[in-house]
Protein backbone atom coordinates (compact mmCIF):
# COMPACT_ATOMS: atom_id res chain seq x y z
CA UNK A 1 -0.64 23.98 2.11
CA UNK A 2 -2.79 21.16 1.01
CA UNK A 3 -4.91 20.62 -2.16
CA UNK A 4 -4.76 19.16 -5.99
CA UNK A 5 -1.02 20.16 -6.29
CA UNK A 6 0.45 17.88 -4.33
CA UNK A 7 3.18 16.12 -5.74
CA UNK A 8 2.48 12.18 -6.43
CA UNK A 9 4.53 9.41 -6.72
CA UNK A 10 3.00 5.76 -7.29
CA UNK A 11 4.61 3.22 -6.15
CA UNK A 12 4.88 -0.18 -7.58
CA UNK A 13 6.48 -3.15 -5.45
CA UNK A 14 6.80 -5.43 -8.42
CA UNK A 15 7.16 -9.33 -8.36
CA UNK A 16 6.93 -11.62 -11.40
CA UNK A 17 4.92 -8.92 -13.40
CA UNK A 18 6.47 -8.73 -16.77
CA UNK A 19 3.71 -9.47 -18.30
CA UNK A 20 1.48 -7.37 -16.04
CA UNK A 21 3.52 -4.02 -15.32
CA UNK A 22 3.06 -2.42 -19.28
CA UNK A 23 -0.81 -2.60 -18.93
CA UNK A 24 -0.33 -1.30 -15.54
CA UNK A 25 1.97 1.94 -16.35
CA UNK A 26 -0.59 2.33 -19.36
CA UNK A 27 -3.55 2.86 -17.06
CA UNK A 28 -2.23 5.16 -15.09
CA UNK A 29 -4.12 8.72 -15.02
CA UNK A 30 -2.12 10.78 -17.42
CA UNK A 31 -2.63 13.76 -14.65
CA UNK A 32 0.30 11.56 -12.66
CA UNK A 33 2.85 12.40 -15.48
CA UNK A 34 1.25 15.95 -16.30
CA UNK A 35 1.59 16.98 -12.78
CA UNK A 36 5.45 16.32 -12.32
CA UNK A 37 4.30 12.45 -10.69
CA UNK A 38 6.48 9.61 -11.28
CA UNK A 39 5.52 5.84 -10.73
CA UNK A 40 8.11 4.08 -9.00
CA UNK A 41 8.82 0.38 -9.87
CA UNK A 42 10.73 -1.74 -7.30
CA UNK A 43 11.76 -4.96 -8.61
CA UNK A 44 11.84 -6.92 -6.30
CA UNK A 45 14.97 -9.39 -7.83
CA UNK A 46 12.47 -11.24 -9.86
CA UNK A 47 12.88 -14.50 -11.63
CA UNK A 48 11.58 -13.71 -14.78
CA UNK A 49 12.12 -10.54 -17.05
CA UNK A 50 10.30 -8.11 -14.73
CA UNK A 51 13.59 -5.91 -14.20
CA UNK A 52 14.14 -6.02 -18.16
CA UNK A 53 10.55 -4.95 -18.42
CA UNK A 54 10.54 -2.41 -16.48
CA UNK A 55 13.76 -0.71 -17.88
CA UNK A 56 12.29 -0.93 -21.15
CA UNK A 57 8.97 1.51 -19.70
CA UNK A 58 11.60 3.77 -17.71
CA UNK A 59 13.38 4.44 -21.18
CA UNK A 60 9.94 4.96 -22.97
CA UNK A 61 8.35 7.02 -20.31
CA UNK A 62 10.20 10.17 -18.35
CA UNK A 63 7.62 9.65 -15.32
CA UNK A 64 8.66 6.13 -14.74
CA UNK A 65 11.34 4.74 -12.64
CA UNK A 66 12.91 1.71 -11.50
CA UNK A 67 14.95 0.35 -8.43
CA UNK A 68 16.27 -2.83 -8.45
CA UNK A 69 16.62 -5.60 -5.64
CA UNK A 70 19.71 -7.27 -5.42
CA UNK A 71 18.09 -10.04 -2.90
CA UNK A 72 14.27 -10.49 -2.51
CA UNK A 73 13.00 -8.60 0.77
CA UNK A 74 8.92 -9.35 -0.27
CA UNK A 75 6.31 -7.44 -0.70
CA UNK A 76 6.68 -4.77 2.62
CA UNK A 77 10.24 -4.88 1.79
CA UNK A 78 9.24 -3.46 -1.52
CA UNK A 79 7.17 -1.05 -0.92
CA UNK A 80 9.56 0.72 1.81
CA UNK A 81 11.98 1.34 -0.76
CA UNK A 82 9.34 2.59 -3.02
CA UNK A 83 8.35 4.54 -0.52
CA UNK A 84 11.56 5.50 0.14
CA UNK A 85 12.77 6.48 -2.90
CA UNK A 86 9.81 8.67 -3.27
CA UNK A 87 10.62 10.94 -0.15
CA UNK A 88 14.01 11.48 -0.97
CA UNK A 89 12.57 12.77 -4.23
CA UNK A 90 10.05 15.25 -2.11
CA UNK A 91 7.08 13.78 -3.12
CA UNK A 92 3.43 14.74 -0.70
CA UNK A 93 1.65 11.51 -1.70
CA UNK A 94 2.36 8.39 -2.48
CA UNK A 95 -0.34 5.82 -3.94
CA UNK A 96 0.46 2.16 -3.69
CA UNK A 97 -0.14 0.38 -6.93
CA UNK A 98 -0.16 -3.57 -7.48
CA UNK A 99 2.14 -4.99 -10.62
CA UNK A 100 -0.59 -7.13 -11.33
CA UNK A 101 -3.10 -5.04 -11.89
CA UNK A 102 -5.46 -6.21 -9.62
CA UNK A 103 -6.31 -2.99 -8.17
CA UNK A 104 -7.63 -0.29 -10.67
CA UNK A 105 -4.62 1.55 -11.20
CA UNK A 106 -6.89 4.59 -13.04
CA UNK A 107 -7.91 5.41 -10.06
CA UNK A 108 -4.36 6.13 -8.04
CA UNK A 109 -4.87 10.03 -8.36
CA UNK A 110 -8.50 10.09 -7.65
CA UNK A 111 -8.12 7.67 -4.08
CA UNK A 112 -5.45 10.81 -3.14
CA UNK A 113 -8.55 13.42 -2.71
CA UNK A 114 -9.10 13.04 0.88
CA UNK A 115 -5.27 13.40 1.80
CA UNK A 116 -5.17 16.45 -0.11
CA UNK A 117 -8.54 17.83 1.29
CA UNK A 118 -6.45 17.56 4.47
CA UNK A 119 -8.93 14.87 5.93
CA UNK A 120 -6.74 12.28 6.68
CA UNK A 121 -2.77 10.68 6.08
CA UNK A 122 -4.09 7.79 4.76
CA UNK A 123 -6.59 6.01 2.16
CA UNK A 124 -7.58 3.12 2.30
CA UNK A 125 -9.07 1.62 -1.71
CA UNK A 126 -11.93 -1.01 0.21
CA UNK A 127 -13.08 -4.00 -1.87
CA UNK A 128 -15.42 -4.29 0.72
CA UNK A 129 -17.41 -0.87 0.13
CA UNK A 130 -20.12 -0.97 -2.41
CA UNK A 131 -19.55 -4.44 -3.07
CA UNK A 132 -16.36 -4.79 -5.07
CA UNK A 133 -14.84 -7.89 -4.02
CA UNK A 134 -17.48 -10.10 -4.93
CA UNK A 135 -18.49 -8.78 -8.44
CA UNK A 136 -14.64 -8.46 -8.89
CA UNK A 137 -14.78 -12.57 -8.83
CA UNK A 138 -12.83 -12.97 -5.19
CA UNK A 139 -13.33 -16.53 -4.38
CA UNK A 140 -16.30 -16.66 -1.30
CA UNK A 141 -15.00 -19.33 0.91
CA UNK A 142 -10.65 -19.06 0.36
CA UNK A 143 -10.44 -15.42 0.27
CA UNK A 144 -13.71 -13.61 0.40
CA UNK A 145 -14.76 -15.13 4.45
CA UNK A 146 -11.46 -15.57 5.45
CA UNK A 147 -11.59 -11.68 5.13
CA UNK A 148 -14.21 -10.88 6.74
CA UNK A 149 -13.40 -13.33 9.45
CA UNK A 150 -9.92 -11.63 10.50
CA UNK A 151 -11.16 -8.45 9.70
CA UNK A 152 -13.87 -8.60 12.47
CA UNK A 153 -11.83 -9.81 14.38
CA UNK A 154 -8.90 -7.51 14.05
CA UNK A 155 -11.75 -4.40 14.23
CA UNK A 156 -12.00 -5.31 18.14
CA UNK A 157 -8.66 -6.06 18.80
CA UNK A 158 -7.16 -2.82 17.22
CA UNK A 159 -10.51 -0.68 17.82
CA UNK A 160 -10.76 0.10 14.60
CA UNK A 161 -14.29 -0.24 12.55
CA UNK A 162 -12.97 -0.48 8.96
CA UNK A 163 -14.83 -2.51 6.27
CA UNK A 164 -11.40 -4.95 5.53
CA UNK A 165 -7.64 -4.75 6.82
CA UNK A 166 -7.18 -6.69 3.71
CA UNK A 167 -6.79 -4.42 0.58
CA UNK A 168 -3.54 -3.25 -0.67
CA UNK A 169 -4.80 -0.57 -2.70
CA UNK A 170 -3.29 2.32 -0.16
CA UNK A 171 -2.33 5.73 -0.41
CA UNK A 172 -0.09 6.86 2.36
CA UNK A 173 1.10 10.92 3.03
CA UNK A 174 4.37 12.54 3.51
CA UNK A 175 3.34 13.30 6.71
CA UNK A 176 2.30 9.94 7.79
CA UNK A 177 6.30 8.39 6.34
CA UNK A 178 7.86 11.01 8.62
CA UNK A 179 4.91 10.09 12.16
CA UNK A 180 5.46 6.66 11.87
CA UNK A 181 8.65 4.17 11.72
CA UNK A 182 7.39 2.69 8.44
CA UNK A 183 11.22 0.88 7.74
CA UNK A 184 10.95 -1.11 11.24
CA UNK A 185 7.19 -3.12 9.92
CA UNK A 186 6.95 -6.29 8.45
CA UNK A 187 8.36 -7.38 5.17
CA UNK A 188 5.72 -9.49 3.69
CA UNK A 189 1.86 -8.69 2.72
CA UNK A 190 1.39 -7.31 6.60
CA UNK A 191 2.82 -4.06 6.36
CA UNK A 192 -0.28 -2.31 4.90
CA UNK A 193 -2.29 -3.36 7.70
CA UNK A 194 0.54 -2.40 10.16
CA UNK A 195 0.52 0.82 8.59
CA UNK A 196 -3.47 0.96 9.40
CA UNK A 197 -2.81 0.37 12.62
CA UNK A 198 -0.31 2.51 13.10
CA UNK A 199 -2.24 5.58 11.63
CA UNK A 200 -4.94 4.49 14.38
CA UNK A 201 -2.39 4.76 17.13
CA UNK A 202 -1.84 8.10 16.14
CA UNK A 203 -5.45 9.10 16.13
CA UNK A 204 -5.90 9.29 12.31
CA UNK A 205 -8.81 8.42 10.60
CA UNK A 206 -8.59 5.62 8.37
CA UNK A 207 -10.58 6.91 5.12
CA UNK A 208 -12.04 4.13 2.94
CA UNK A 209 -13.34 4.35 -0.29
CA UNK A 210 -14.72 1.71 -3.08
CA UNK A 211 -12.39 0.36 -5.39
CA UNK A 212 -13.57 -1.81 -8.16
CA UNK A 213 -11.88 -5.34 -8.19
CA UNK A 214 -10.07 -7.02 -10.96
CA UNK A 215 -9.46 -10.40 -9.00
CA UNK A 216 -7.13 -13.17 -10.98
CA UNK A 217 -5.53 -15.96 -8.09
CA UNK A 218 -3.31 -17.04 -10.38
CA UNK A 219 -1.37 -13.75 -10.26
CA UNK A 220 -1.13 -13.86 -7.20
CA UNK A 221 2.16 -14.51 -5.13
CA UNK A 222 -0.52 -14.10 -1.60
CA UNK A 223 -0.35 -17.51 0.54
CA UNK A 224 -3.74 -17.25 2.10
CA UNK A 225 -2.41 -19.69 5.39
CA UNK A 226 1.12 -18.16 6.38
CA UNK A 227 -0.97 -14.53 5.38
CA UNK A 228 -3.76 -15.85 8.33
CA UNK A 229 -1.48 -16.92 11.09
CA UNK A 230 0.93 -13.99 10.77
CA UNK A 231 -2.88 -11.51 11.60
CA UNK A 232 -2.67 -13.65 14.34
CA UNK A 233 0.71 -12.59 15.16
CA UNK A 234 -0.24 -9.17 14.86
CA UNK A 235 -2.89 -9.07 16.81
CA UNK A 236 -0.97 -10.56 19.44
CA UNK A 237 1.88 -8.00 18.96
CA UNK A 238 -1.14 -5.15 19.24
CA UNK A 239 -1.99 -6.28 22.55
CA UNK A 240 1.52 -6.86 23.78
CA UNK A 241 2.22 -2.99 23.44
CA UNK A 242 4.49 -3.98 20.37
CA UNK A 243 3.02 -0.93 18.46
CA UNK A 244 2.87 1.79 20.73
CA UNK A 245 6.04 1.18 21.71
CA UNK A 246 7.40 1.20 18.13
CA UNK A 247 5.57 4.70 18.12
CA UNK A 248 7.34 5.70 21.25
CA UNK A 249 10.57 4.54 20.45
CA UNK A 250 10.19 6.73 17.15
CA UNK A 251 8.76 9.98 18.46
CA UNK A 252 11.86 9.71 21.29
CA UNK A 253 14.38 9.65 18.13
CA UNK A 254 12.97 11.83 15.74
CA UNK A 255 10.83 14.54 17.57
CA UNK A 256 7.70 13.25 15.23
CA UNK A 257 4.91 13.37 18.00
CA UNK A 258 1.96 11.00 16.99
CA UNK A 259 -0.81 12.43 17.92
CA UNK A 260 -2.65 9.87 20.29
C-alpha cells in the first residue's frame, strides 16, 4: 500500500564533490533520516578527497552511506549502483540527488508525493516548469537552447510531451527498478533520459514538477557536445526498436510485464 511511509533512499552518484557533498547531506529534509531514509553516496573513484569526504559524513551521520568505485563507470554507472544498493536494502523510493548541489536537494522528499499518491513510477524535478532554469542563471545560448532544441525534438521522436529530457533531478520507484532493465542503459549523463523513455514504453506517465535551479558550470563534469550527439544516438536507437526490445528481452527473463 502506497502513501507518506514509503521508505526513501537518496541517492548520490558523486564525482569530484568534496567540497560540495557536506552542504549537500546538510540540506537534506531531516524527514529522510526521521523516517528510516538513508542517502546513498557512490563515489565514483574520484581524484580528489571525495571518498575521504564522504566517509567522514557516513561516520557523523547513521542515515548516510557510502560505496566506493574501484574504476570510474560515470555518471549512469553511478547511479545504478546507487540504485542498486538501495533495493537490496528494500527501499520504495529512491530520489536522485546531484553532489554538486545543483539541484535543490530540500526538496528530495517533497518531489516523492506523486509516486506515493500512486500517480506515477517516476518524477521528473523540471527546470523548465515555472521558469527555473533561467532565473537559476543556466547559460541561454550553451545550455539553455540547446535544451530546448533536443528536447523538441526528442518529444516527437519518443512521443512524449515533457517540458525537458534534460534534468537530472529524478525520483524513480521500486516498482519501476524491478519493470525496467535499468543495469543494461547507458553509463554516462543519458541514463535519466533512457529511464524517461523507458517509463513511456511502459505506458507511465512522466510527472513533472518545478524545481528551483542553483546553476554553477564550473561544477560541472557535463560536456555539452559528446552529451548532444549521444541524444542523437538515442533517438536513433528509439526508432531502431532498441528500447522495446530491451523491454521485451526483460519481461521474457523476469516475468515483469511493462504495461504498454
Amino acid at each position: 500500500m502506497r502513501g507518506s511511509h514509503m521508505r526513501k533512499a537518496v541517492v548520490i552518484p558523486s564525482y569530484k564533490a568534496a567540497e560540495t557533498l557536506p552542504d549537500v547531506i546538510a540540506t537534506l529534509p531531516d524527514e529522510l533520516a526521521r523516517g528510516g531514509g538513508k542517502a546513498i553516496i557512490v563515489n565514483d573513484c574520484c581524484p580528489d578527497r571525495t571518498g575521504e569526504v564522504a566517509n567522514d559524513l557516513a561516520k557523523r551521520h547513521a542515515h548516510v552511506e557510502v560505496v566506493h568505485h574501484e574504476r570510474n563507470r560515470g555518471y549512469g554507472g553511478a547511479l545504478k549502483t546507487g540504485l542498486a544498493r538501495g533495493y537490496e536494502l528494500g527501499f520504495e523510493v529512491f530520489p536522485v540527488v546531484h553532489s554538486d548541489g545543483q539541484y535543490a536537494p530540500e526538496m528530495a522528499i517533497k518531489l516523492c508525493a506523486p509516486i506515493e499518491r500512486g500517480e506515477t513510477e517516476i518524477v521528473q524535478g523540471s527546470r523548465m516548469k515555472g521558469g527555473g532554469a533561467r532565473a537559476g542563471g543556466m547559460p541561454y545560448f550553451s545550455r539553455y537552447l540547446p535544451n530546448r532544441i533536443l528536447t523538441t525534438m526528442e518529444n516527437v521522436v519518443f512521443g512524449t510531451a515533457v517540458a525537458e529530457f534534460h534534468s537530472g533531478y529524478m525520483i524513480f520507484s521500486r516498482r519501476l527498478l524491478e519493470m525496467v532493465p535499468y543495469q543494461n542503459l547507458q553509463d554516462n549523463y543519458n541514463f535519466d533520459a533512457e529511464m524517461m523513455i523507458m517509463a513511456h514504453l511502459c505506458g507511465i506517465p512522466i510527472v513533472e514538477l518545478p524545481i528551483p535551479t542553483r546553476y554553477d558550470e564550473s561544477t560541472s563534469s557535463l560536456r555539452p557536445i559528446p552529451y548532444g550527439l549521444n541524444v542523437l544516438r538515442m533517438m536513433w536507437r528509439h526508432t531502431t526498436g532498441h528500447y522495446r526490445k530491451l523491454l521485451d528481452d526483460h519481461s521474457a527473463a523476469t516475468g515483469q510485464h511493462h504495461i504498454a
